[in-house]
N, C-alpha and C. Protein backbone atom coordinates (compact mmCIF):
# COMPACT_ATOMS: atom_id res chain seq x y z
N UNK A 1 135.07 112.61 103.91
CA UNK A 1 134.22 111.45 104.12
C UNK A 1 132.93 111.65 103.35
N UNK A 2 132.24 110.27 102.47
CA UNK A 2 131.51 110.48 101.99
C UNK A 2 130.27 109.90 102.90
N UNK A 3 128.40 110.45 102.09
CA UNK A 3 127.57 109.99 102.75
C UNK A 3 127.47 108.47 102.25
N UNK A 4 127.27 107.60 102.44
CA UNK A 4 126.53 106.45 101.95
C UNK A 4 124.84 106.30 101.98
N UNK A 5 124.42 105.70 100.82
CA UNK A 5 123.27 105.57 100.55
C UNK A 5 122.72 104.64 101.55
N UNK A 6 122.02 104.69 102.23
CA UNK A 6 120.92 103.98 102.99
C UNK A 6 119.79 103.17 103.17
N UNK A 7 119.05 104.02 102.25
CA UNK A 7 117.38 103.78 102.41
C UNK A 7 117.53 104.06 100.91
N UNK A 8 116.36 103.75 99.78
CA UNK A 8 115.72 103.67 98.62
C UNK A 8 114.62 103.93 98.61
N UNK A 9 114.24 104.69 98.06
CA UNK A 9 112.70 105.13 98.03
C UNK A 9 112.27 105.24 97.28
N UNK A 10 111.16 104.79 96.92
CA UNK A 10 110.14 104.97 95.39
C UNK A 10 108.83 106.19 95.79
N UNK A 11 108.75 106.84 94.91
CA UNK A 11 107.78 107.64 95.51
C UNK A 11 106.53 107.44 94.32
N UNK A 12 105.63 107.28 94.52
CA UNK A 12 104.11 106.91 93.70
C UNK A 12 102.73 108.48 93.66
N UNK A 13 103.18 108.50 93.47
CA UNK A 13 102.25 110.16 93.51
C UNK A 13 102.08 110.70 92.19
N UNK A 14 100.84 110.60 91.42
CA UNK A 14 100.32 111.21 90.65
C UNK A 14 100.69 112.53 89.80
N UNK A 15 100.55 113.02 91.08
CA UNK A 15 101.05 114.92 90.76
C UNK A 15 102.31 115.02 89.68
N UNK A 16 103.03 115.38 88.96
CA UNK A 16 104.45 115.68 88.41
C UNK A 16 105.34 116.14 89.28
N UNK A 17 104.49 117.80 89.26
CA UNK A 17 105.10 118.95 90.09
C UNK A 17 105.24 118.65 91.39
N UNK A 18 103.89 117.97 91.90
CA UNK A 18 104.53 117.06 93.60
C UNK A 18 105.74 116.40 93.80
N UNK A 19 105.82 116.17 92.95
CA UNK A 19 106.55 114.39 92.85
C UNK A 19 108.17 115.11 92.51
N UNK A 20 108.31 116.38 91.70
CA UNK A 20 109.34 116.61 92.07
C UNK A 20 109.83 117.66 93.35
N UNK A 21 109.29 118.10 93.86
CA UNK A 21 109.04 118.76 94.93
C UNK A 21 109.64 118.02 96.14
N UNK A 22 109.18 116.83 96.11
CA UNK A 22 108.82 115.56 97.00
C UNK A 22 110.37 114.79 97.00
N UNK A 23 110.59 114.77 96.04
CA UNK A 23 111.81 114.47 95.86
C UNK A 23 113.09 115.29 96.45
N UNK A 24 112.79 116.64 95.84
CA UNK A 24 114.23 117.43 96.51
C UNK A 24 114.03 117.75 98.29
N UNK A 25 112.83 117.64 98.43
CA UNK A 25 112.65 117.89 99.64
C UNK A 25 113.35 116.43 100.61
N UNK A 26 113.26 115.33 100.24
CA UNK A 26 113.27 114.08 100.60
C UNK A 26 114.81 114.04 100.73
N UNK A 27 115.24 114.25 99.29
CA UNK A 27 117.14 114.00 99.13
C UNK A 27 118.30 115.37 99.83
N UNK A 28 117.14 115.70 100.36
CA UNK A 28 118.21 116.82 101.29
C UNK A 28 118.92 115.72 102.47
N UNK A 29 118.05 114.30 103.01
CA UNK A 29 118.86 113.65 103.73
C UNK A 29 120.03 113.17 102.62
N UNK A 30 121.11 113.28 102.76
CA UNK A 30 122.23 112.46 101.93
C UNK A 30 121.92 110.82 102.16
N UNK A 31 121.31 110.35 102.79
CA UNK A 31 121.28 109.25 102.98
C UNK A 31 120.11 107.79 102.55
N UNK A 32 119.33 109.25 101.84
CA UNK A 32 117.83 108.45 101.32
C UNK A 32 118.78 108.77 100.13
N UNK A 33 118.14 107.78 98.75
CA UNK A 33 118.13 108.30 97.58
C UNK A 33 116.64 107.71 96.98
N UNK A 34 115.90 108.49 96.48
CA UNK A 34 114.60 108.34 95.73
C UNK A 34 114.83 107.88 94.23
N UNK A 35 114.84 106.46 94.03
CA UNK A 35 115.37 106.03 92.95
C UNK A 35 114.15 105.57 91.66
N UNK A 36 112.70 106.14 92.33
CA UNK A 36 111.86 106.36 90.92
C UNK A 36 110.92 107.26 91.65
N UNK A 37 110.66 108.14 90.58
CA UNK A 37 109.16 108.47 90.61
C UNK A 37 107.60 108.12 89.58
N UNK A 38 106.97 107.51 90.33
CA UNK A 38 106.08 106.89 89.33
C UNK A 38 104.57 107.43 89.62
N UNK A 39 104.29 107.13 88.46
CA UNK A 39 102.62 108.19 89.11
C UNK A 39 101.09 107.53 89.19
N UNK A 40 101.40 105.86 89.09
CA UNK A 40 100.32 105.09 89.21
C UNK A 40 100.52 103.88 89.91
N UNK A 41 99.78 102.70 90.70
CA UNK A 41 100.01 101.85 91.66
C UNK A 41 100.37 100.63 90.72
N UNK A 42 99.55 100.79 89.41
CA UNK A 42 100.32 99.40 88.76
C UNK A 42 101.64 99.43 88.46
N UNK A 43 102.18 100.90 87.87
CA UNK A 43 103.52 101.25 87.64
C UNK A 43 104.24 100.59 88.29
N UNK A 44 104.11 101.22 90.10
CA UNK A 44 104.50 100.52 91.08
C UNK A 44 104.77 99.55 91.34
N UNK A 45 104.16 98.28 91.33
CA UNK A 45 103.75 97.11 91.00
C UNK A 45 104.97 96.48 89.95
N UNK A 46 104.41 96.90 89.03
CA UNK A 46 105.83 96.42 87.86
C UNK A 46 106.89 97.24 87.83
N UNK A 47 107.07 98.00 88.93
CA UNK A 47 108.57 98.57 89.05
C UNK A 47 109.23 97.81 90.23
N UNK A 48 108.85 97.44 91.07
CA UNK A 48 109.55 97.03 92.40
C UNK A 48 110.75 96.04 92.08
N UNK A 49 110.83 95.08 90.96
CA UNK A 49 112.00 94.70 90.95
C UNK A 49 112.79 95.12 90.55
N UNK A 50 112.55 96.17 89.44
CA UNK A 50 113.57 96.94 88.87
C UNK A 50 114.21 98.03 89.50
N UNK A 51 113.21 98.50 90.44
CA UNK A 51 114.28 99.76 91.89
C UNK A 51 114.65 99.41 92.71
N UNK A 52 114.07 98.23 92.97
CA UNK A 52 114.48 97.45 94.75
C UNK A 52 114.00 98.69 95.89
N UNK A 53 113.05 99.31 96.14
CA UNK A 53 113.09 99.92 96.81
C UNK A 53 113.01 99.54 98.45
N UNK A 54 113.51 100.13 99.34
CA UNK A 54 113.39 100.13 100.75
C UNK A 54 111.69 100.40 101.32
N UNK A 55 111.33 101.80 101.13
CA UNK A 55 110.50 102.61 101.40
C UNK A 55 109.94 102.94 99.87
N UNK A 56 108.83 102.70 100.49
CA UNK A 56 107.44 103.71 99.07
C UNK A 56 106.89 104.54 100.01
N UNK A 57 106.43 106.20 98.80
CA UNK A 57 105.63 106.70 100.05
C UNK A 57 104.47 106.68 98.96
N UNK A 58 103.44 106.08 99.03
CA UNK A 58 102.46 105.94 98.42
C UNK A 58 101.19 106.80 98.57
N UNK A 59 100.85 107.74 97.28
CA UNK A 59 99.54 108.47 97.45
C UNK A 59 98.51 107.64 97.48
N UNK A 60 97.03 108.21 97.75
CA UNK A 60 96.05 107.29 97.75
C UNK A 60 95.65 107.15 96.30
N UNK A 61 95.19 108.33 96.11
CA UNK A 61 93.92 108.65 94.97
C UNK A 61 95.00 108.91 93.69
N UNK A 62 94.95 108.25 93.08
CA UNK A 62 95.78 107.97 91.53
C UNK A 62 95.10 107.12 90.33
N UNK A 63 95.12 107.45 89.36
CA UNK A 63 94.63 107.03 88.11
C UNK A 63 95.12 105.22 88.10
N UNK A 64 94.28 104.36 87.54
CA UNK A 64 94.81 103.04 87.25
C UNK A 64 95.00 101.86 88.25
N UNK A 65 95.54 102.55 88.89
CA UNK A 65 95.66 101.33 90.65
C UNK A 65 95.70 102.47 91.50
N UNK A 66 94.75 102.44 92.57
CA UNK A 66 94.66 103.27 93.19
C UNK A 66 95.82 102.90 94.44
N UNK A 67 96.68 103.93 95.62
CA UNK A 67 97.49 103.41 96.99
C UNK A 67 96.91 102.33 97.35
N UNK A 68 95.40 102.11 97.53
CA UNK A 68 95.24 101.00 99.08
C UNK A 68 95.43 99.50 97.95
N UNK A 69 95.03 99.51 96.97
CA UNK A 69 94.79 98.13 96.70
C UNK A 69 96.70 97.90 96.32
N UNK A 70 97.17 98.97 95.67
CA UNK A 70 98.74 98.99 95.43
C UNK A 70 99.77 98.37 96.56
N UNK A 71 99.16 98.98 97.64
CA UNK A 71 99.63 98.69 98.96
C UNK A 71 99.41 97.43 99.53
N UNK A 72 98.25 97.11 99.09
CA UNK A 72 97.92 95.33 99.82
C UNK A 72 98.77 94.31 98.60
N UNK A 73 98.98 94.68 97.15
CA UNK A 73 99.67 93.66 96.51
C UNK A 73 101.41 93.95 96.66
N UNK A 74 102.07 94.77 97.21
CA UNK A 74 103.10 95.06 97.14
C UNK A 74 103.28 94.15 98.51
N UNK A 75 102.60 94.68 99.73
CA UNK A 75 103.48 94.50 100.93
C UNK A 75 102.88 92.54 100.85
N UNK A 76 102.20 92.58 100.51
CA UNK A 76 101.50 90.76 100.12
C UNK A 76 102.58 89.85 99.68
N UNK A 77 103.28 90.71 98.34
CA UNK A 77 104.42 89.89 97.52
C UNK A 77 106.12 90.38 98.22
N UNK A 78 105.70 91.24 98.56
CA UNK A 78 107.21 91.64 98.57
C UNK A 78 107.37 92.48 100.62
N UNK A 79 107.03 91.61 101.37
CA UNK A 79 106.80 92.00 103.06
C UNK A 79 108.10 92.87 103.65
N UNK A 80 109.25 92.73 102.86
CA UNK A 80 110.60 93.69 103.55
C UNK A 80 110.11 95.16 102.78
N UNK A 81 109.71 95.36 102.30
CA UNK A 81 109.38 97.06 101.74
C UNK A 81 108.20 97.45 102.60
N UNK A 82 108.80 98.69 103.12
CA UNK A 82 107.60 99.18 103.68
C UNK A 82 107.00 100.38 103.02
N UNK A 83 105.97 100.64 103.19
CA UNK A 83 105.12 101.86 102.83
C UNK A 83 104.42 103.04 103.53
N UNK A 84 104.87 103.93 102.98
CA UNK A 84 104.16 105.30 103.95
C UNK A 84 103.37 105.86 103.10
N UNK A 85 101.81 105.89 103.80
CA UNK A 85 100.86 106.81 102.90
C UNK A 85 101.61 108.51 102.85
N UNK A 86 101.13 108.87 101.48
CA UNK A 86 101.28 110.29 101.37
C UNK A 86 99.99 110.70 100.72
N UNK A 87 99.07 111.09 101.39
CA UNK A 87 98.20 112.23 101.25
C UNK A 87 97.50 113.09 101.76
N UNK A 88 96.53 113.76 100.87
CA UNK A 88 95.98 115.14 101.47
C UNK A 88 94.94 114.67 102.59
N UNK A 89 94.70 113.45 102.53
CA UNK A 89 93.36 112.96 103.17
C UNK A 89 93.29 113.02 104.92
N UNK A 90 92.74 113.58 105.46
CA UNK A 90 93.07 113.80 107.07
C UNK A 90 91.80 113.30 107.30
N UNK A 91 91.69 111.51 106.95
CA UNK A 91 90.45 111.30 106.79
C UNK A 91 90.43 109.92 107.41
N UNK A 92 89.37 109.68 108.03
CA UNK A 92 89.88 108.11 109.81
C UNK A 92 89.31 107.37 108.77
N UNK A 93 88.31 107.12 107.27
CA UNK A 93 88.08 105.98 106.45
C UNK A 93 89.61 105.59 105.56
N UNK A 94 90.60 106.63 105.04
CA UNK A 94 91.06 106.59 104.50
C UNK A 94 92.27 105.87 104.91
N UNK A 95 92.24 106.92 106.43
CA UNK A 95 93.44 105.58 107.42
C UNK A 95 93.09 104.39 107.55
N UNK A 96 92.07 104.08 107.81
CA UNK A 96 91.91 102.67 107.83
C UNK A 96 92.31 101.67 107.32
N UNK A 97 91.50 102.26 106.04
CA UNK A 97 92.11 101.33 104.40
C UNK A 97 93.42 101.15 104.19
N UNK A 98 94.62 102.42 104.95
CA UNK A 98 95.85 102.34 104.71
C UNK A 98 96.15 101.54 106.03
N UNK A 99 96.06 101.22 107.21
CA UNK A 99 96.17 100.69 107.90
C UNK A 99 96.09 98.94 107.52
N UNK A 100 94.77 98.89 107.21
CA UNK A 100 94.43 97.60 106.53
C UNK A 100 95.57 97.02 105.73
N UNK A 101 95.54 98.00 104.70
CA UNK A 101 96.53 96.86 103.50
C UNK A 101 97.96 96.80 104.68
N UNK A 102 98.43 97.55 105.28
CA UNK A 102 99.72 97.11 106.31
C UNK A 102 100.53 97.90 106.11
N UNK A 103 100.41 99.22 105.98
CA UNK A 103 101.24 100.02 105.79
C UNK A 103 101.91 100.49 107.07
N UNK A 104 102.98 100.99 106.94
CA UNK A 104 103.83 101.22 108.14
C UNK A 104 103.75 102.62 108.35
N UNK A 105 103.16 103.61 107.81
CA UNK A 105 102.76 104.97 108.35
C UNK A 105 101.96 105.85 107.15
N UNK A 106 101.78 107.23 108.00
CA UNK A 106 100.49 108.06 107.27
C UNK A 106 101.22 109.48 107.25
N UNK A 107 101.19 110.16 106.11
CA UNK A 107 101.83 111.31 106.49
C UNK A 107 100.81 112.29 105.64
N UNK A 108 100.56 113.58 106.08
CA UNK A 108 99.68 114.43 105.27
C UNK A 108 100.58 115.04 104.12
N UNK A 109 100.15 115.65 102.83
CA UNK A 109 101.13 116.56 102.19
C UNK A 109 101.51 117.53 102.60
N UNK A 110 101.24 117.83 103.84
CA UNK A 110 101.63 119.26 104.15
C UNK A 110 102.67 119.32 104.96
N UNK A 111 103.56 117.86 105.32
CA UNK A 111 104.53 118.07 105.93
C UNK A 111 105.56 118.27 105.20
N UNK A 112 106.85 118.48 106.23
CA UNK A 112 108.58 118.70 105.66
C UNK A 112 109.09 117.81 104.98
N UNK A 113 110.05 118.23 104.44
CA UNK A 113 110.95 117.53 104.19
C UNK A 113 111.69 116.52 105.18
N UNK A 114 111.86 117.37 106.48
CA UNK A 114 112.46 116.92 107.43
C UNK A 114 111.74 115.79 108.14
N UNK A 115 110.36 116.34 107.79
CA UNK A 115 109.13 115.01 108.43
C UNK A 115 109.28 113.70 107.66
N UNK A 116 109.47 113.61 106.24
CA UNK A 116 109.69 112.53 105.48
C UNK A 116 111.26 111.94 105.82
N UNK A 117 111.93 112.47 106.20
CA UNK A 117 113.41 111.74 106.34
C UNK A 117 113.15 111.43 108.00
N UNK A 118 112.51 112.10 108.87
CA UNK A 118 112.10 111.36 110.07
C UNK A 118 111.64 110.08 110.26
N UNK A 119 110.55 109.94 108.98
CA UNK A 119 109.43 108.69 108.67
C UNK A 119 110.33 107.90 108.15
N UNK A 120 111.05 107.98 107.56
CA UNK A 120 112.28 107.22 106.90
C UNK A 120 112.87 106.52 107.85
N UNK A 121 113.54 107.17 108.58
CA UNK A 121 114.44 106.42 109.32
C UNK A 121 113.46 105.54 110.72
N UNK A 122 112.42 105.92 110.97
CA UNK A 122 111.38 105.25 112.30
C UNK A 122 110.86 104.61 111.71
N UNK A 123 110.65 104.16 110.38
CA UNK A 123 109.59 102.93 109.46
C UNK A 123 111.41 101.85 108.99
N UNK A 124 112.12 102.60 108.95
CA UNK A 124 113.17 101.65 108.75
C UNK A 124 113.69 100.63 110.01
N UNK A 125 113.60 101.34 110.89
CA UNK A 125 113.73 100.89 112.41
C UNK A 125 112.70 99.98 112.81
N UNK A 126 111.83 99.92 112.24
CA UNK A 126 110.84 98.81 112.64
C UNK A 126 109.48 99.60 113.25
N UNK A 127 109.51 100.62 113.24
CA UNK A 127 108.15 101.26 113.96
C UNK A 127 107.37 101.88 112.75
N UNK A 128 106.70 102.42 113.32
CA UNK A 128 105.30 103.18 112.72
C UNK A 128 105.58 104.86 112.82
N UNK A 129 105.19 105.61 111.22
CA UNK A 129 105.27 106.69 111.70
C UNK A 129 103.80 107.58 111.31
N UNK A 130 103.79 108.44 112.15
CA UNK A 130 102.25 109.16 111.67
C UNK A 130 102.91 110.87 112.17
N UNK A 131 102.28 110.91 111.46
CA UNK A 131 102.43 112.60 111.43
C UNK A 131 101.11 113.19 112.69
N UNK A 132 101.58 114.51 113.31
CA UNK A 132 100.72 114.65 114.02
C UNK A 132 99.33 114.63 114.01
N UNK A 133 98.87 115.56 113.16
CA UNK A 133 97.25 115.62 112.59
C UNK A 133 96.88 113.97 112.53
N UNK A 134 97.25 112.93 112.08
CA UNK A 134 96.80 111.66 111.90
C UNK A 134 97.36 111.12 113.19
N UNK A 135 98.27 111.25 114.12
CA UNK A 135 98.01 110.76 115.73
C UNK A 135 96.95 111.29 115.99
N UNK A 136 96.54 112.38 116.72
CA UNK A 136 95.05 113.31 117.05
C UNK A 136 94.01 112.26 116.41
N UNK A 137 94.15 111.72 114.92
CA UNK A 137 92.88 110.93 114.60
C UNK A 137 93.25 109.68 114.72
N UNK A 138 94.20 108.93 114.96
CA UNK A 138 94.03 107.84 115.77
C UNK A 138 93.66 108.16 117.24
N UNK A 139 93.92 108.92 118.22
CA UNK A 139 93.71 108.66 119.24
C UNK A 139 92.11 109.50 119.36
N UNK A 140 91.32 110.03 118.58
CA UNK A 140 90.27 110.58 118.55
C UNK A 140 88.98 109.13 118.14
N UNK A 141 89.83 108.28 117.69
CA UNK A 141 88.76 107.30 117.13
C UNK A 141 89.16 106.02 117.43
N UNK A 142 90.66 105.86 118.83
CA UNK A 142 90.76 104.89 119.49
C UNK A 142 91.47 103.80 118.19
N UNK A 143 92.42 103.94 117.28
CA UNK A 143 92.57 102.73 116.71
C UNK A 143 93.27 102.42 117.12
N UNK A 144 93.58 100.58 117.20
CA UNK A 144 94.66 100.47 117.63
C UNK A 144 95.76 99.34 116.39
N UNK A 145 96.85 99.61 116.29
CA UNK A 145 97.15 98.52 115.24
C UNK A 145 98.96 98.13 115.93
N UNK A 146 99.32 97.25 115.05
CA UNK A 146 100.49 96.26 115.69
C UNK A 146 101.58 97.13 114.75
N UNK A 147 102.79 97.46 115.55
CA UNK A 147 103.67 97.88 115.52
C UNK A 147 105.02 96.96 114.92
């Protein structure tokens, strides 16, 4: 029996060496496949019809289009793709901004592999995912947002 593909993921992250990292760590689920890696938000932008992606996990801080404004024209034009921040930022301005544009979760770089195929499948399901360190700062600064 084979796996079938599932979920699509575009991953937007700057880094190279992240980005492939990010990747093998990600496609250990048989069931995601990460079908670009791109390293700027306009990229992004003018890639979405050409990957169809499910899931983006979108960095913030990138050359050209930065995540948050990337994030408010993607989920604006295109509302069935969702987006998960990916960055270093363990920072309650930074959530915000990702909150704002409508992103469906926050994950630090320092999580698993296993944490990203978790976020995968609970942002596909219709919920919100946050990694622990960014629960602690939602519930440290009371935000509250719609699920």
């Amino acid at each position: 029996m084979f796996n079938e593909i599932e979920t699509r993921v575009m991953l937007v992250e700057n880094h190279r060496l992240l980005r492939k990292e990010l990747r093998r760590s990600i496609e250990l689920d048989k069931k995601i496949e990460v079908v670009a890696e791109l390293d700027n938000g306009q990229v992004a932008i003018e890639s979405i019809e050409k990957y169809n992606p499910d899931i983006i996990f979108m960095d913030i801080n990138m050359p050209v289009l930065d995540g948050i404004e990337a994030s408010k024209q993607i989920i604006k034009n295109n509302p069935k793709i969702k987006i998960i921040t990916l960055s270093m930022h363990q920072d309650i301005n930074y959530l915000r901004h990702m909150l704002n544009a409508g992103v469906s979760g926050y994950m630090l770089k320092t999580c698993s592999g296993r944490d990203m195929s978790e976020a995968v499948k609970t942002v596909r399901a219709g919920q919100k995912y946050f990694c622990p360190e960014i629960l602690d700062l939602i519930d440290k600064y009371k935000i509250e947002f719609k699920n």
